[in-house]
N, C-alpha and C. Protein backbone atom coordinates (compact mmCIF):
# COMPACT_ATOMS: atom_id res chain seq x y z
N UNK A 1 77.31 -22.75 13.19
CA UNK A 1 75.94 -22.31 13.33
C UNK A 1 75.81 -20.93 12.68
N UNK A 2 74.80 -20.46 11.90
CA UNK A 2 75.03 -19.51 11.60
C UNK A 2 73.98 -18.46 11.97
N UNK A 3 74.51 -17.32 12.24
CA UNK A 3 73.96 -16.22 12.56
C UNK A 3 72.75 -15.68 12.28
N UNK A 4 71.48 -15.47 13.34
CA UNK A 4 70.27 -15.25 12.80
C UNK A 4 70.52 -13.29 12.41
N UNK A 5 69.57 -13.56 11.37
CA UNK A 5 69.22 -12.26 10.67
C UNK A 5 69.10 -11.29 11.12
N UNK A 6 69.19 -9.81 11.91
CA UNK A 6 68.38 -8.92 12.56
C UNK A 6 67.85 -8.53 12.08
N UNK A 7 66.77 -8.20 11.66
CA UNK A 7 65.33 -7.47 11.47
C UNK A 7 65.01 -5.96 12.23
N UNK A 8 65.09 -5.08 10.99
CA UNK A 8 64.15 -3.66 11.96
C UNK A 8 63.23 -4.38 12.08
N UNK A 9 62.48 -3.57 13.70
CA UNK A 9 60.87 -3.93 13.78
C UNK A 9 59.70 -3.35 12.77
N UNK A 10 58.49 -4.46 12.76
CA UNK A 10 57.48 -3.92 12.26
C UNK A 10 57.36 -2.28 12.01
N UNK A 11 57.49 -1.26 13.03
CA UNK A 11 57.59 0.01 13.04
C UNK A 11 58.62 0.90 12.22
N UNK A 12 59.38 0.25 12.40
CA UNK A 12 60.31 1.01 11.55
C UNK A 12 59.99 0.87 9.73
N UNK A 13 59.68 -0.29 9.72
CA UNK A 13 59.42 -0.31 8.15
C UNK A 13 58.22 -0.07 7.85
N UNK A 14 57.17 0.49 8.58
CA UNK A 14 56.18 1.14 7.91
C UNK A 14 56.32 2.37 7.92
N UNK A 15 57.03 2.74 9.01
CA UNK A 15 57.59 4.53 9.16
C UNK A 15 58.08 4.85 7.50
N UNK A 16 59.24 3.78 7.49
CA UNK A 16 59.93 4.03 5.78
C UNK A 16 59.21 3.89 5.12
N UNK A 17 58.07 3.13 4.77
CA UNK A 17 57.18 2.90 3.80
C UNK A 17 56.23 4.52 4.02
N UNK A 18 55.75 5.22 5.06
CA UNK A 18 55.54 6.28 5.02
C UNK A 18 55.79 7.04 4.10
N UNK A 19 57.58 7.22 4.54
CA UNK A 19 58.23 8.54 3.92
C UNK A 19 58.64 8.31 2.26
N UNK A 20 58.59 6.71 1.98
CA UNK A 20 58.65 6.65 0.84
C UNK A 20 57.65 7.11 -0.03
N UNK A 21 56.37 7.00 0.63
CA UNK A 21 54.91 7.45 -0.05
C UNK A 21 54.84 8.66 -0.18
N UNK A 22 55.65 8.95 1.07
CA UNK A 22 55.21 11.01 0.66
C UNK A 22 56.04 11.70 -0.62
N UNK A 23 57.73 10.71 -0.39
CA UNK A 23 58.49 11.57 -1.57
C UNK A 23 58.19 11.10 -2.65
N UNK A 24 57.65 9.89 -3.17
CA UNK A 24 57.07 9.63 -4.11
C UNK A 24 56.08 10.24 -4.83
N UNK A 25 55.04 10.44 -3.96
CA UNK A 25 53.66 11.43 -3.80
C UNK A 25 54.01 12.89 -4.17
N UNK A 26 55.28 12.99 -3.74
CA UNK A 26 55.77 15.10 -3.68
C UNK A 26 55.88 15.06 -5.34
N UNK A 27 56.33 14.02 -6.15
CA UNK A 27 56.73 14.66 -7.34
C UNK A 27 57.97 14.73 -7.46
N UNK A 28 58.58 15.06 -6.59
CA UNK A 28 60.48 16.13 -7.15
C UNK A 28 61.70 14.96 -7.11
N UNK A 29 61.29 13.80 -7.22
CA UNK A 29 62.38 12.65 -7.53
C UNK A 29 62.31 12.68 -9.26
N UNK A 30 63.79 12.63 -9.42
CA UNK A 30 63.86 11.95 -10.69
C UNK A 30 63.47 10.86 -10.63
N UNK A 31 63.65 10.42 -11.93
CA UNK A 31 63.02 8.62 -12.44
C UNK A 31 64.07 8.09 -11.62
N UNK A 32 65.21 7.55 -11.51
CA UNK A 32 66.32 6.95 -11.40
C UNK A 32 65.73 6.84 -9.33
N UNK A 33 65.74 8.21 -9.15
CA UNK A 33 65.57 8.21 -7.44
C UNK A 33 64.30 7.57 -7.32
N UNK A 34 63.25 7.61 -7.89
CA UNK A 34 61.51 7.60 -7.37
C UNK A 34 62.01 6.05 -7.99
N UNK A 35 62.37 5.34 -9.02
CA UNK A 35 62.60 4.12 -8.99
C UNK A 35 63.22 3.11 -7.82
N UNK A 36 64.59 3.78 -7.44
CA UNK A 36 65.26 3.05 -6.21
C UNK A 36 64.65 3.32 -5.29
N UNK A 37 64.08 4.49 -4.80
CA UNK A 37 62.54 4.46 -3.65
C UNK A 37 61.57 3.35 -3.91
N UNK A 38 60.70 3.37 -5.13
CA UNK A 38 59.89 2.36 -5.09
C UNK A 38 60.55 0.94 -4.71
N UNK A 39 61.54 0.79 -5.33
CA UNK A 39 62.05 -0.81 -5.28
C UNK A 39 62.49 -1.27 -3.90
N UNK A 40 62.45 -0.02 -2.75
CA UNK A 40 63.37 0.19 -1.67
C UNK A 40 61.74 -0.41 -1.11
N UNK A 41 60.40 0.39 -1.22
CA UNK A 41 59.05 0.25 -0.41
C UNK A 41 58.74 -1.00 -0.74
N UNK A 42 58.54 -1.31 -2.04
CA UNK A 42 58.41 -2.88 -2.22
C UNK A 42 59.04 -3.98 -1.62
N UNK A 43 60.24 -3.93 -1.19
CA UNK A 43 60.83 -4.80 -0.32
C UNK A 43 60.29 -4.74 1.47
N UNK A 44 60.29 -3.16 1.66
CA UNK A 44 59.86 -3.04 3.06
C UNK A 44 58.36 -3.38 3.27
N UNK A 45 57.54 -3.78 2.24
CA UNK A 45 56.31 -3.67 2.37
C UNK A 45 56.34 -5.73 2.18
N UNK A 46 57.32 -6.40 1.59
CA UNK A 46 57.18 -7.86 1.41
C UNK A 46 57.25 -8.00 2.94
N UNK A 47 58.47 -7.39 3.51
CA UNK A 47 59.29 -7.25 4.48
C UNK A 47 57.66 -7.62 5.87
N UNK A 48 57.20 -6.03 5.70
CA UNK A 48 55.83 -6.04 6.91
C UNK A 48 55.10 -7.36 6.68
N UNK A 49 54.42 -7.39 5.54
CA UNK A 49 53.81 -8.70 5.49
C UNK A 49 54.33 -9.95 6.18
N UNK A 50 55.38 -10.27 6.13
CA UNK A 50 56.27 -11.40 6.56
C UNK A 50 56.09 -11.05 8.12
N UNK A 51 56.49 -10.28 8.32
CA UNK A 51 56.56 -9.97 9.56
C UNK A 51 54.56 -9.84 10.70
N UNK A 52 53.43 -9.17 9.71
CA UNK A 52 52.84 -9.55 10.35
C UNK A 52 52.64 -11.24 9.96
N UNK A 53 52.50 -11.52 9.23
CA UNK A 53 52.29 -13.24 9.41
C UNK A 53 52.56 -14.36 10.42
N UNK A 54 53.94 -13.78 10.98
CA UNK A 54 54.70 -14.56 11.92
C UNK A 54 53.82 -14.11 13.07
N UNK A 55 53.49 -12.67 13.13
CA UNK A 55 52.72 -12.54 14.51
C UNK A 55 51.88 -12.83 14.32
N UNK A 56 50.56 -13.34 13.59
CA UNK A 56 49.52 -13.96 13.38
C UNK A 56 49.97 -15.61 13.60
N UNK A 57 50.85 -16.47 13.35
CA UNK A 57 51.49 -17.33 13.28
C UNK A 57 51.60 -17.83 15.16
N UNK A 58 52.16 -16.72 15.84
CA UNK A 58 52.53 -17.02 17.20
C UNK A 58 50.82 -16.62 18.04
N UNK A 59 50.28 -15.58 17.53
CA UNK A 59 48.63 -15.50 18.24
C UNK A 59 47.74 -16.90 17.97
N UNK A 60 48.11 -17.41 16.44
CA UNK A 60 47.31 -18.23 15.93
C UNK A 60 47.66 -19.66 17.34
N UNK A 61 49.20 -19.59 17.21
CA UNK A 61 49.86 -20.76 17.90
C UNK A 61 49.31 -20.74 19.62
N UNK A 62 49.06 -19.21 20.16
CA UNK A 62 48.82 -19.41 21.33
C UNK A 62 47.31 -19.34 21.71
N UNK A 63 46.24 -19.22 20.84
CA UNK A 63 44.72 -19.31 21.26
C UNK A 63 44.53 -20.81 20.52
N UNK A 64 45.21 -21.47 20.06
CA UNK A 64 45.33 -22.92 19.50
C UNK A 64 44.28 -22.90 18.45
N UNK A 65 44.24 -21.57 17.33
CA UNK A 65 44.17 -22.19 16.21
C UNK A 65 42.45 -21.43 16.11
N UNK A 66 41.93 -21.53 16.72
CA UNK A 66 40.63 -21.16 16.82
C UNK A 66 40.25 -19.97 16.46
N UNK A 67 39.53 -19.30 15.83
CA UNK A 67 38.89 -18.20 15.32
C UNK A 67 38.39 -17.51 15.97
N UNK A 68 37.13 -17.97 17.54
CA UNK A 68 37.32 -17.23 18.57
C UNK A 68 37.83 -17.27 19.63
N UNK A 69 39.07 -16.69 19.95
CA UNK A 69 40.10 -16.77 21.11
C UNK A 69 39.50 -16.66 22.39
N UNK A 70 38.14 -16.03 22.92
CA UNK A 70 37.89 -15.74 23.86
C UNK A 70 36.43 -16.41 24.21
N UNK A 71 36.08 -17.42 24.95
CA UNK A 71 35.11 -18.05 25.19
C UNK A 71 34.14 -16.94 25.75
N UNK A 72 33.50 -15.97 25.37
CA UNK A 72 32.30 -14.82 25.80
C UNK A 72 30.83 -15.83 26.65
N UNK A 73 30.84 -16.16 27.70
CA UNK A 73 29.92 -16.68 28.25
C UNK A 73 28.19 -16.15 28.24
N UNK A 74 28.81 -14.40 28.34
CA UNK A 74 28.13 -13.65 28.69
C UNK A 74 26.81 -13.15 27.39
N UNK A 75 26.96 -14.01 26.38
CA UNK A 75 26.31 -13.69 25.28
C UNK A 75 25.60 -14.59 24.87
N UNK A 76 25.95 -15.68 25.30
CA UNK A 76 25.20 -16.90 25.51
C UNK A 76 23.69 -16.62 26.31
N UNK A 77 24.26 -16.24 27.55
CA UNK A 77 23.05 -16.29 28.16
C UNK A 77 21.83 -15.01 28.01
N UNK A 78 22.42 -14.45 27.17
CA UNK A 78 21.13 -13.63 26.49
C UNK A 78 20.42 -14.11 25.45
């Protein structure tokens, strides 16, 4: 059987995607560094996406699919 993946959380890879934006943003990377940064955010940023999807995936799975999750009664009767 083989071993599931560990995953930083959602948080952590937008934190990095942060700090990648700022040293990118500062200017003072060479090409070579501001390249392996970018290529580093681009992955952490496929990375978030994936990651929110699945949680849209498990909300989607537990209001069964429906667009409004919450039956509002109270708007009706106005």
């Amino acid at each position: 059987m083989a071993a599931k993946k560990k995953t930083e959380p959602f948080e952590k890879h937008l934190q990095a995607l942060e700090e990648i934006v700022d040293a990118l943003e500062g200017g003072e990377l060479d090409l070579e560094a501001a390249l392996t940064r970018y290529e580093d955010g681009v992955k952490r940023l496929k990375t978030c996406y994936e990651l929110l999807q699945n949680a849209e995936q498990r909300v989607r799975k537990l209001v069964g699919d429906r667009e409004e999750p919450f039956d509002d009664s109270s708007e009706e009767d106005q």
